[in-house]
Protein backbone atom coordinates (compact mmCIF):
# COMPACT_ATOMS: atom_id res chain seq x y z
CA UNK A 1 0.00 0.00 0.00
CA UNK A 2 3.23 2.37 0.03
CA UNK A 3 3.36 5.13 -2.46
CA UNK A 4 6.50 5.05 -4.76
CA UNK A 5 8.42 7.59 -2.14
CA UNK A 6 7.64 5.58 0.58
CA UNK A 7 8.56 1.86 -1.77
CA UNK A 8 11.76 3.84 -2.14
CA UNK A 9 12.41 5.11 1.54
CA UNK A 10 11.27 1.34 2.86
CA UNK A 11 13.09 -0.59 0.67
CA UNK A 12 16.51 1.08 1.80
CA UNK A 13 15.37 0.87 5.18
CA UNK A 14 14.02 -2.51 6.28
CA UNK A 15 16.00 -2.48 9.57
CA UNK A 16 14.02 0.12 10.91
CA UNK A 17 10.83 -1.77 10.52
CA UNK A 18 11.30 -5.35 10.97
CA UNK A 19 13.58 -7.90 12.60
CA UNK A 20 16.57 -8.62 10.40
CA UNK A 21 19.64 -10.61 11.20
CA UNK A 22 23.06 -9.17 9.68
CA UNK A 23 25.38 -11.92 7.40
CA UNK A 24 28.75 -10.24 6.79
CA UNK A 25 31.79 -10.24 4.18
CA UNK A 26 35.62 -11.04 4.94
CA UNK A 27 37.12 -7.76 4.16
CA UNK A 28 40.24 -9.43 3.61
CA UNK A 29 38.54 -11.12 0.73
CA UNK A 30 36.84 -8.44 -1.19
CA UNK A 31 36.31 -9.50 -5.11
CA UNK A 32 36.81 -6.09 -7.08
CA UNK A 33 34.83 -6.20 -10.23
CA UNK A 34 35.84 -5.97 -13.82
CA UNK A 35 35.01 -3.16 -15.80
CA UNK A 36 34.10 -4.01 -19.83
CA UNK A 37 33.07 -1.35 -22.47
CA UNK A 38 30.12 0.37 -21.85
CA UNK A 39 26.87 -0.26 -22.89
CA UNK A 40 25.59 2.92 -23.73
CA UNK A 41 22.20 2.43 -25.10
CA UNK A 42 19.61 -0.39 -25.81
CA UNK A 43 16.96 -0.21 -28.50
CA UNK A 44 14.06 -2.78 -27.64
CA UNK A 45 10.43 -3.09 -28.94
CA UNK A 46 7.38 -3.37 -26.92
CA UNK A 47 3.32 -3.16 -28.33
CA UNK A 48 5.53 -2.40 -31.87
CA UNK A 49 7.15 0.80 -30.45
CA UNK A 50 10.42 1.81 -30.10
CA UNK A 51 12.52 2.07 -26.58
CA UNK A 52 15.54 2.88 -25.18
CA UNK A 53 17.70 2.61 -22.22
CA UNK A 54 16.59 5.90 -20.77
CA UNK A 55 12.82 5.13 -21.69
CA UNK A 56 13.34 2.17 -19.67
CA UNK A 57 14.74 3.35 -16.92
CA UNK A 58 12.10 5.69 -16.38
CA UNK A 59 9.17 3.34 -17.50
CA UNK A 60 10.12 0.79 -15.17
CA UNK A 61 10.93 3.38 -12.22
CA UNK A 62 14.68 1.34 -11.82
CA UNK A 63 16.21 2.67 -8.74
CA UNK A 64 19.48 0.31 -9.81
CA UNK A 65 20.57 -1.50 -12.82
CA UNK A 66 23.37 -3.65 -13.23
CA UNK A 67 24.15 -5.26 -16.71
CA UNK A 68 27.38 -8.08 -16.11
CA UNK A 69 28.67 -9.88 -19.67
CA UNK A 70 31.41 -12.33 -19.30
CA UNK A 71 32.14 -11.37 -15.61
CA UNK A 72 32.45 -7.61 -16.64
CA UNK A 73 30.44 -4.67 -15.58
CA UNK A 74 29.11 -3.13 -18.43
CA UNK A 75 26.16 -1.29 -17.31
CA UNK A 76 25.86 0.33 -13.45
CA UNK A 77 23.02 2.87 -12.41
CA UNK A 78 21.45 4.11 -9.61
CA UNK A 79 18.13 5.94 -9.24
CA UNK A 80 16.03 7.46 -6.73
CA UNK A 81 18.82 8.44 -4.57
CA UNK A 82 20.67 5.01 -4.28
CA UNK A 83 24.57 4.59 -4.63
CA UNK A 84 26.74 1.90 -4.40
CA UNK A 85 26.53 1.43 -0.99
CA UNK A 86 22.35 1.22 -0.52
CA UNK A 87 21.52 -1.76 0.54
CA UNK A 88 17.91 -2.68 -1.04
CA UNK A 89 15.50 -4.82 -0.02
CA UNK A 90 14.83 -8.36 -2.71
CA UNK A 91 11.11 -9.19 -1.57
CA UNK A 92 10.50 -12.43 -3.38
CA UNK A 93 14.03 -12.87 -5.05
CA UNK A 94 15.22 -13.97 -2.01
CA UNK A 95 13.11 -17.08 -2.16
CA UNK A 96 15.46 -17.95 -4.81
CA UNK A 97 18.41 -17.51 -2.87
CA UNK A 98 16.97 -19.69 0.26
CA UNK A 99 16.70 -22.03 -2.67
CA UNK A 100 19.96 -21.77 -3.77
CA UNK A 101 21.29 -22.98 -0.09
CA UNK A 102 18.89 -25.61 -0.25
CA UNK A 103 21.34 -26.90 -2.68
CA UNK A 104 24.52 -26.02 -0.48
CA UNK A 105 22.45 -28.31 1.84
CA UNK A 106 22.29 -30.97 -0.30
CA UNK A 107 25.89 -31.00 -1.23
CA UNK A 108 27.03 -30.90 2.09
CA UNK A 109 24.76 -34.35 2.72
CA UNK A 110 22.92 -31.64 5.96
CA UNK A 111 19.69 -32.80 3.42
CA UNK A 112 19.72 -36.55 2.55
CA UNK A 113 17.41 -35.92 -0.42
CA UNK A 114 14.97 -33.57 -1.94
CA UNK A 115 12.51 -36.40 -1.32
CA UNK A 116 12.63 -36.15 2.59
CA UNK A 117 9.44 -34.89 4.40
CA UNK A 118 9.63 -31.48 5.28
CA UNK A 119 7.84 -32.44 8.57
CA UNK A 120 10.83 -34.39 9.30
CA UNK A 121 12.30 -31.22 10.38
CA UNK A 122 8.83 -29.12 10.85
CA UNK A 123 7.50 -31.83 13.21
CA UNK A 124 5.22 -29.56 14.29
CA UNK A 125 3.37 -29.95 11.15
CA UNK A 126 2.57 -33.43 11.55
CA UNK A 127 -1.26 -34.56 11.49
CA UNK A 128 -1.92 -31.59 9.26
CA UNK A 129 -2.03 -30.90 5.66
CA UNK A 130 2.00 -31.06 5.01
CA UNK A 131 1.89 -34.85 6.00
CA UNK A 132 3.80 -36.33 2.90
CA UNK A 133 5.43 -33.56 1.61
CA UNK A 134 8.47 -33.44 0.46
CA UNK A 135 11.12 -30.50 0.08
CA UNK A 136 11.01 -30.94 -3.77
CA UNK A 137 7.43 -30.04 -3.37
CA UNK A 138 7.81 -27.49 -1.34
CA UNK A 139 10.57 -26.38 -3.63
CA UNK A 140 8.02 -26.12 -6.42
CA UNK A 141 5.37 -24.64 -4.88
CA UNK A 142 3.43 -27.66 -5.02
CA UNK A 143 2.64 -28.85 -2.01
CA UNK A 144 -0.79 -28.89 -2.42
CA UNK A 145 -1.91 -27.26 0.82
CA UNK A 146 -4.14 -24.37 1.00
CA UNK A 147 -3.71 -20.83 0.65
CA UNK A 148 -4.03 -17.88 -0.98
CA UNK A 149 -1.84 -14.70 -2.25
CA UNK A 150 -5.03 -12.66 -2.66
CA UNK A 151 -5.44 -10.14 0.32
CA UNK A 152 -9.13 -10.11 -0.78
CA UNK A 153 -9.85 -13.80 -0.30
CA UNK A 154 -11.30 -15.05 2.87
CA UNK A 155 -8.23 -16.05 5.24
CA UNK A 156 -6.08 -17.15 5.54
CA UNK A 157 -4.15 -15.30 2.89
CA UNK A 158 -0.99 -13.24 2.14
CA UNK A 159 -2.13 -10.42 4.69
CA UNK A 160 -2.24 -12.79 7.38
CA UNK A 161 1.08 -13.75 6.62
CA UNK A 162 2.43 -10.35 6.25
CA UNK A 163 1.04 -8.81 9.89
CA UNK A 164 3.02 -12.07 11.04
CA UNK A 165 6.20 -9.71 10.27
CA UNK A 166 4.88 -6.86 10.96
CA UNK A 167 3.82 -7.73 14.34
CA UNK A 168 7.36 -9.75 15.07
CA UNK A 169 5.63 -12.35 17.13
CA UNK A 170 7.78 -15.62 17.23
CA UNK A 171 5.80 -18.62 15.91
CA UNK A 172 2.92 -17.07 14.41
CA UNK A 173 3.42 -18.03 10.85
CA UNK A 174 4.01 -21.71 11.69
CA UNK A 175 0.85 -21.32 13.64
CA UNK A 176 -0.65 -20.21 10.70
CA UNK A 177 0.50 -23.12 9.12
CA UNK A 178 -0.55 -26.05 10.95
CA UNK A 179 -4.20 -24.63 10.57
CA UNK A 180 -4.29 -24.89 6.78
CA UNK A 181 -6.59 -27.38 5.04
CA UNK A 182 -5.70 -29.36 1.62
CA UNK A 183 -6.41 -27.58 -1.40
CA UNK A 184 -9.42 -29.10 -3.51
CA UNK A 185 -8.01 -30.38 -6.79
CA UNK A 186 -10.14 -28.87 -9.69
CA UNK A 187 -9.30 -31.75 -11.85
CA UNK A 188 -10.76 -34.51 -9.56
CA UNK A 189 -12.74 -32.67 -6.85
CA UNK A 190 -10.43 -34.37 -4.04
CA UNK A 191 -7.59 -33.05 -1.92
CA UNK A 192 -5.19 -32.02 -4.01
CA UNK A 193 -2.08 -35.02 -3.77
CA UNK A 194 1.50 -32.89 -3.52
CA UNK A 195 3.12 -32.91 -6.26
CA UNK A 196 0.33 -31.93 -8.68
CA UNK A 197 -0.99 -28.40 -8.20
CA UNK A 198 1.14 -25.08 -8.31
CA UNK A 199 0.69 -23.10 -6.09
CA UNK A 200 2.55 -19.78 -4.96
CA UNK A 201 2.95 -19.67 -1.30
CA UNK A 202 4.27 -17.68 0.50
CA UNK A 203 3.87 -20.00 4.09
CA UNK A 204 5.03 -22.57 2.24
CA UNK A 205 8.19 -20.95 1.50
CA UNK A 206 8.43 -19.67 4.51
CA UNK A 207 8.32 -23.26 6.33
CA UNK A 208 10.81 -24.74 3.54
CA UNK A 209 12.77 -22.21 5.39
CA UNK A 210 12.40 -23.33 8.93
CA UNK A 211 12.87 -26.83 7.67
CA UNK A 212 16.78 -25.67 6.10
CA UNK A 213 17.42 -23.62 9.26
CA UNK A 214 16.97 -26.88 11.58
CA UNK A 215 18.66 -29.20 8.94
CA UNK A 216 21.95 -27.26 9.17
CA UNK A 217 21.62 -25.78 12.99
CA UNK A 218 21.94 -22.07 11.76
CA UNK A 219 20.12 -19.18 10.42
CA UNK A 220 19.77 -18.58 6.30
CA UNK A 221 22.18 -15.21 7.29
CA UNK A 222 24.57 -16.94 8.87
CA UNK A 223 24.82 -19.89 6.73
CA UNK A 224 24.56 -17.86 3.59
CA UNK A 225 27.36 -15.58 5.54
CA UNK A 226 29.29 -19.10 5.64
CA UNK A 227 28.72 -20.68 2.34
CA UNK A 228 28.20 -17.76 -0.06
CA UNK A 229 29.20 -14.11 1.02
CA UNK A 230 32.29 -14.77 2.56
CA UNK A 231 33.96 -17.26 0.15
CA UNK A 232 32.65 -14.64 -2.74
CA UNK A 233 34.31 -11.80 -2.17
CA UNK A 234 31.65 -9.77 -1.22
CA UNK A 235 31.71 -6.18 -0.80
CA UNK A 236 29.28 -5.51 1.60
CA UNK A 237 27.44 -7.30 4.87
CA UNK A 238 23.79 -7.46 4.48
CA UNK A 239 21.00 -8.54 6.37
CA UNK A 240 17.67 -11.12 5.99
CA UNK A 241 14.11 -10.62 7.68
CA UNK A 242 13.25 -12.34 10.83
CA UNK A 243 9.69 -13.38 11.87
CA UNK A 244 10.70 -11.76 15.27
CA UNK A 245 14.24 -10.27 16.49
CA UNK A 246 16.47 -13.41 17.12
CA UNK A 247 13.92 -15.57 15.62
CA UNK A 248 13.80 -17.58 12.16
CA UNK A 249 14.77 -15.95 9.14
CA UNK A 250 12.02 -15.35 6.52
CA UNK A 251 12.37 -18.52 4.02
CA UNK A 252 9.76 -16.15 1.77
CA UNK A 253 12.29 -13.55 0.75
CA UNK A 254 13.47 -10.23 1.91
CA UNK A 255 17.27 -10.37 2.07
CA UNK A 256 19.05 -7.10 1.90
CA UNK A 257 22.35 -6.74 -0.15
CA UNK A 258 24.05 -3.98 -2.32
CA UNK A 259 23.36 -4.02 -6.15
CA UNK A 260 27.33 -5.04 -6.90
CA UNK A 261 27.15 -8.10 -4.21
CA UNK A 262 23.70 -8.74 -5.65
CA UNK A 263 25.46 -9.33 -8.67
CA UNK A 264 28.32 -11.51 -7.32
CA UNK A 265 25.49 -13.47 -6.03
CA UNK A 266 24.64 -14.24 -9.55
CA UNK A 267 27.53 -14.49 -10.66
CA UNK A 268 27.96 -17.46 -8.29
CA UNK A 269 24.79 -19.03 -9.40
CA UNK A 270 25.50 -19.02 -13.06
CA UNK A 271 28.61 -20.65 -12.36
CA UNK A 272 26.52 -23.62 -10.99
CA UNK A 273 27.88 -22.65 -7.76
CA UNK A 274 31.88 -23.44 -8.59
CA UNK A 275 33.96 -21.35 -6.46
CA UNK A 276 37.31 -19.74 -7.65
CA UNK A 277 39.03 -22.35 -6.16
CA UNK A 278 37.41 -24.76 -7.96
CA UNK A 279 35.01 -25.96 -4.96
CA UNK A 280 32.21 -27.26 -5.45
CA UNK A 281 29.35 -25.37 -3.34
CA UNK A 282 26.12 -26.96 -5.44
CA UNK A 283 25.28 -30.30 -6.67
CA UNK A 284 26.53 -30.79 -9.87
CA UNK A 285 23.93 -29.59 -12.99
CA UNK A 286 21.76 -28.49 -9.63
CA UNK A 287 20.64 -25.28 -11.53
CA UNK A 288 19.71 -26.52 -14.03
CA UNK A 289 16.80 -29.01 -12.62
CA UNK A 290 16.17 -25.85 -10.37
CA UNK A 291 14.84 -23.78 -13.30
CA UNK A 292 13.10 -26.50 -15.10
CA UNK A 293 8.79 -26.72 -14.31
CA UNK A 294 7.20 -29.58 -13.55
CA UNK A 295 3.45 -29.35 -11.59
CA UNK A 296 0.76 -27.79 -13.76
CA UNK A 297 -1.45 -24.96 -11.65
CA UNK A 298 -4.95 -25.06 -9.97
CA UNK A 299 -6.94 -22.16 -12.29
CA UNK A 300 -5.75 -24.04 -15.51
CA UNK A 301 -3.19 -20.78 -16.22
CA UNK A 302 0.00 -22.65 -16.08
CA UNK A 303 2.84 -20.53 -16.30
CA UNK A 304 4.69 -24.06 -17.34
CA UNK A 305 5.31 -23.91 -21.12
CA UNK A 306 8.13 -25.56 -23.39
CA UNK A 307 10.49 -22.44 -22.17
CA UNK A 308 8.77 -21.21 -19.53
CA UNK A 309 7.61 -21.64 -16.15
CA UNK A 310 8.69 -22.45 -12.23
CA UNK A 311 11.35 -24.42 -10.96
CA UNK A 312 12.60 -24.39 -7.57
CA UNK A 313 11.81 -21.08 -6.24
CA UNK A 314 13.10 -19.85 -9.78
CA UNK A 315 11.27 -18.39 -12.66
CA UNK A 316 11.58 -18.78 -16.77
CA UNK A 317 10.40 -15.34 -18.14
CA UNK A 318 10.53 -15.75 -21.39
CA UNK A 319 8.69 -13.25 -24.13
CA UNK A 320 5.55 -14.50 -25.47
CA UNK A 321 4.37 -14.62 -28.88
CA UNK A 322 1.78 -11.81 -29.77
CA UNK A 323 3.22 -9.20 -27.42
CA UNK A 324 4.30 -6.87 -30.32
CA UNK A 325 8.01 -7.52 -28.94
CA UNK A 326 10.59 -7.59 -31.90
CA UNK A 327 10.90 -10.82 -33.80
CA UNK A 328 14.44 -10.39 -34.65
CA UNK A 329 15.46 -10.74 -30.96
CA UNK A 330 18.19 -13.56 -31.53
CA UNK A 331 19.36 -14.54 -27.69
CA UNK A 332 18.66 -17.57 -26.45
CA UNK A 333 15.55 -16.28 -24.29
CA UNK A 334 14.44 -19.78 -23.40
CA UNK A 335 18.26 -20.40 -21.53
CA UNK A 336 17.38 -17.14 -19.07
CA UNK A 337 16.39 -18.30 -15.60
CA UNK A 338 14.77 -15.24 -13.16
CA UNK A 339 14.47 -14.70 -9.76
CA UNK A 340 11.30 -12.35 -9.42
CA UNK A 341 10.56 -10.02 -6.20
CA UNK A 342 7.64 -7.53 -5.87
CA UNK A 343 7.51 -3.87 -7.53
CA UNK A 344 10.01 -4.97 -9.90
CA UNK A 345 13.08 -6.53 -8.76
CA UNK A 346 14.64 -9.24 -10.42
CA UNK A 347 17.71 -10.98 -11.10
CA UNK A 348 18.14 -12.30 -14.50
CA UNK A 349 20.76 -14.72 -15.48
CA UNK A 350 21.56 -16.61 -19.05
CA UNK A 351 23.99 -19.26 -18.99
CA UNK A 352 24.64 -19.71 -22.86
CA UNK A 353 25.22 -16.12 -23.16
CA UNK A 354 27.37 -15.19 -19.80
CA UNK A 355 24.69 -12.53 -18.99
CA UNK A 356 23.61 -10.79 -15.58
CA UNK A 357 20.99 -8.07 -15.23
CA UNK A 358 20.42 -7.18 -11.65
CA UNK A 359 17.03 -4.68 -11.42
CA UNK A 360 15.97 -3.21 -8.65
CA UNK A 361 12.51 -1.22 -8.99
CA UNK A 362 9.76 1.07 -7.20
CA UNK A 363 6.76 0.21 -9.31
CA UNK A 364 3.29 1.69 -8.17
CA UNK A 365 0.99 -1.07 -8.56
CA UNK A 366 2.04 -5.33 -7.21
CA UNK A 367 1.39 -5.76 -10.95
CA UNK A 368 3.92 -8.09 -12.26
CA UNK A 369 3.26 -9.88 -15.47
CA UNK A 370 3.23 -6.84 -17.96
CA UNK A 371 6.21 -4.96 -16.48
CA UNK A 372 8.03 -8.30 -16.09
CA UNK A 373 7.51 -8.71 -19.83
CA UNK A 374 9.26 -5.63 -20.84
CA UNK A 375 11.81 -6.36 -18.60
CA UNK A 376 12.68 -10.06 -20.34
CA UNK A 377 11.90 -7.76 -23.91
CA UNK A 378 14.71 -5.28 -22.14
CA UNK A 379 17.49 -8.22 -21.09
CA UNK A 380 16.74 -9.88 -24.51
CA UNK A 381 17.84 -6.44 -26.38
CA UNK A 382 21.07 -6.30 -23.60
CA UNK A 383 21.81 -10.13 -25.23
CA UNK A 384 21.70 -9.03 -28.89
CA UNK A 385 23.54 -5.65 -28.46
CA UNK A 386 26.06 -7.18 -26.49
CA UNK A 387 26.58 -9.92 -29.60
């Protein structure tokens, strides 16, 4: 319900309104950035006009950009009063990057298997609706319990979910939780079975999270602290959202990070989570089955096409067909994976081509799908410039 001024002023600021929990660099370990040629413009196509790179910027209300091609900067730029050193809030993205340890997790052997119960380490969900999930399901938002992302709807729903934070009570949202019923599958007119239905949760992300936080005995800060920003080369410390000050860390998003150290993030996922030294922090091909869709959804709207759709926390974005976007766009659209947060930021990453775009946005409205087309139209044009 913020304003764009106030999107911008509480984005920057989430300390001073919820619990957080800090992770920190190694300042002895910094990783400065390379510096390419600069991408000075972008001509891309949208509804069969013409746009460019400042038409985008102000379109899209970017408070930071970052544009990385073969581990090189080539694009940098701040908005709305950020610099280098604002650290800005990631709403949903960081469900991706919970995912992302998930992995770590498995690698390390602190998860057996993707097929374990997540009531094996959320026994307080057992007897309820999560009975015979597993942590791939919960991975792919199909876990077939039931809720809703609607504030409108009858509860429980998102809003429910977000007083939980705003209130900082410890426990609430798993509360929440155990009092959810199976969703009705359309198909059959049963209880949905996990596995089948998509559907996006943001309780169900948030207990994947409490399940990886008692699997490896730490806090998603502190292990992503351990695994992640420190070996990286970080720039900055950041912080994640608690439910409650020293209490779990928000599995549904809301880390905190700088837009550079956002993009050594990514730079770290596209490289299938290989460090410099040649460790080996992710299961091997593990990004790959994390960006590829399985379930089909509830309404019969399926995001889930032959290159699009939801993997493990992660998005394909590609551009549709009959969008008036340019049909000599040559980049390998159907390779980009995208981690997707509200009001417009996003992380965008393509494999084949060696290509970053970090966004960070203020937009007015929770709107996603038409903005978030421009913005795949936008990283597409990046691609074929950049070629």
């Amino acid at each position: 319900m913020w304003d764009v001024s106030e999107k911008v002023a509480g984005n920057r600021n989430m300390t001073s309104m919820f619990a957080v929990e800090e992770f920190t660099n190694d300042p002895r370990n910094i990783r400065r950035l390379a510096y390419g040629p600069p991408l000075t413009d972008v001509a891309y196509r949208l509804g069969g006009r013409p746009y460019s790179l400042n038409d985008y910027v102000r379109r899209q209300n970017v408070t930071g950009l970052l544009v990385v091609k073969d581990r090189s900067v080539v694009l940098e730029h701040y908005g709305f009063g950020n610099t280098e050193e604002t650290r800005w809030t990631s709403w949903s993205v960081g469900k991706s990057v919970m995912s992302t340890l998930v992995g770590v997790a498995l690698q390390e052997g602190r998860i057996p298997s993707l097929d374990a119960l997540v009531t094996d380490h959320v026994a307080e969900l057992r007897g309820g609706a999560y009975d015979g999930v597993t942590m791939r399901h919960m991975l792919q938002m199909s876990s077939g319990v039931r809720w809703s992302e609607n504030p409108g709807d009858p509860a429980p729903n998102v809003a429910d979910f977000a007083r939980c934070l705003a209130e900082q009570r410890p426990g609430s949202i798993l509360a929440i939780a155990k009092q959810l019923p199976r969703a009705i599958d359309p198909a059959t007119g049963m209880a949905a079975k996990p596995g089948v239905i998509w559907n996006y949760s943001n309780v169900d992300a948030f207990v994947t999270g409490v399940a990886l936080q008692r699997a490896i005995g730490r806090s998603l800060a502190k292990y992503l602290e351990e695994k992640i920003w420190k070996p990286c080369g970080m720039e900055r410390s950041g912080f994640w959202m608690s439910e409650s000050p020293g209490g779990l860390n928000s599995g549904a998003g809301d880390f905190s990070a700088t837009l550079r150290d956002y993009g050594r993030l990514a730079q770290f996922i596209l490289d299938d989570g290989v460090l410099a030294d040649g460790t080996r922090s992710l299961p091997q091909g593990w990004m790959s089955e994390a960006t590829t869709w399985r379930p089909r959804s509830a309404d019969g709207a399926s995001p889930g096409t032959s290159s699009g759709g939801y993997g493990y926390l992660w998005w394909r974005l590609p551009v549709p067909p009959g969008l008036g976007v340019a049909p000599e766009t040559t980049s390998t659209s159907s390779a980009t994976f995208t981690a997707v947060g509200l009001f417009g930021q996003y992380i965008f990453i393509n494999p084949v081509e060696k290509l970053i775009m970090i966004q960070w946005s203020a937009y007015p409205e929770p709107e996603i799908y038409a903005p978030a087309v421009e913005s795949a139209a936008f990283f597409n044009a990046i691609s074929d410039a950049l070629n």
